[in-house]
Protein backbone atom coordinates (compact mmCIF):
# COMPACT_ATOMS: atom_id res chain seq x y z
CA UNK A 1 80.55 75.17 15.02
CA UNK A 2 81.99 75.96 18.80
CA UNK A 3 83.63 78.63 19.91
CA UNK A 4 86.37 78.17 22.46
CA UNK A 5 88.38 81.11 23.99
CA UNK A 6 91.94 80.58 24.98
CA UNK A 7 93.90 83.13 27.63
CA UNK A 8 98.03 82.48 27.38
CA UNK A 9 101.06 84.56 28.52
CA UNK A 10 101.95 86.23 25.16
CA UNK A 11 105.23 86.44 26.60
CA UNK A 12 105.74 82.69 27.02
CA UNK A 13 107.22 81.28 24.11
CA UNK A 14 105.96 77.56 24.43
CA UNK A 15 102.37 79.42 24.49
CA UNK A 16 103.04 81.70 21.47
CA UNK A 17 104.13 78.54 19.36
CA UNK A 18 101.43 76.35 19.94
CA UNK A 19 98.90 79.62 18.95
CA UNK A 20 100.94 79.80 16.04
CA UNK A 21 100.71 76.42 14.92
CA UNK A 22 96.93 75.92 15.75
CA UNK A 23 96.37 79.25 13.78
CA UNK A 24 98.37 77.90 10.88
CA UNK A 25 96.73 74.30 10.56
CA UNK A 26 94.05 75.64 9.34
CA UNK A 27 91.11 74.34 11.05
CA UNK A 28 90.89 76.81 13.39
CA UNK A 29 90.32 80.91 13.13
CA UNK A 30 91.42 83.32 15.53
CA UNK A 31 87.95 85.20 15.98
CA UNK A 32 89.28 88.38 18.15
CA UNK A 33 92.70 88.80 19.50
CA UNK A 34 93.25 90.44 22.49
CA UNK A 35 97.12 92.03 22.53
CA UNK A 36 96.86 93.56 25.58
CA UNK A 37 95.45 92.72 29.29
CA UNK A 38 95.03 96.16 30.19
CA UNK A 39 91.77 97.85 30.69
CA UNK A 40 90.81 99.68 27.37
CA UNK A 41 89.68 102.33 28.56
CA UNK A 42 92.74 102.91 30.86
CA UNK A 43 94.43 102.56 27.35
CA UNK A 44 92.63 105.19 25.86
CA UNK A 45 93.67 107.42 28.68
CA UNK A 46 97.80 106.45 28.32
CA UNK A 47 97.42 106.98 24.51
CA UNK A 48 95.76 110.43 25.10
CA UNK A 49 98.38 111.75 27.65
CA UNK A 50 100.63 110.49 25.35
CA UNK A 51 99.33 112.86 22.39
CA UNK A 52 98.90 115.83 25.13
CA UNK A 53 102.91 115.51 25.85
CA UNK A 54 103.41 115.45 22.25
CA UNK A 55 102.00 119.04 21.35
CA UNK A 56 102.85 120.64 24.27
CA UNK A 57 99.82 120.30 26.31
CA UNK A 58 101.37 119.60 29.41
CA UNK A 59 102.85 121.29 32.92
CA UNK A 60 105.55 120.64 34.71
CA UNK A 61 106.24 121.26 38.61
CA UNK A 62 109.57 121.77 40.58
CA UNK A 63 110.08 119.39 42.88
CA UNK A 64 110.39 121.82 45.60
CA UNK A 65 106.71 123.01 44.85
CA UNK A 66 105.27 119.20 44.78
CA UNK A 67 104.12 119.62 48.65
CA UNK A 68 103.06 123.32 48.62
């Protein structure tokens, strides 16, 4: 068995139809797929600002006071 790892534009449509057919034909498996081409940890960090905002964990500053 050989393993072979593929990088496409997710976005690209002629890119997500050839994935899908190769992943349908059943010969090949899809091992590990990556959905995102940002850093994970950088992730990790959106996500848990994200959750902060959410309950309230957060402070806000006046314009005005940004340079002070």
């Amino acid at each position: 068995m050989a393993t072979l790892t593929l990088e496409f534009n997710a976005n690209n449509s002629l890119a997500k139809s050839i994935i899908y057919s190769i992943q349908n034909s059943g010969v090949f498996k899809i091992i590990e797929e990556n959905k995102t081409s940002y850093n994970n940890d950088f992730v990790k960090k959106i996500e848990e600002s994200e959750e902060q905002f959410a309950t309230g964990k957060f402070k806000t500053i006046k314009t005005d006071d940004l340079w002070k």
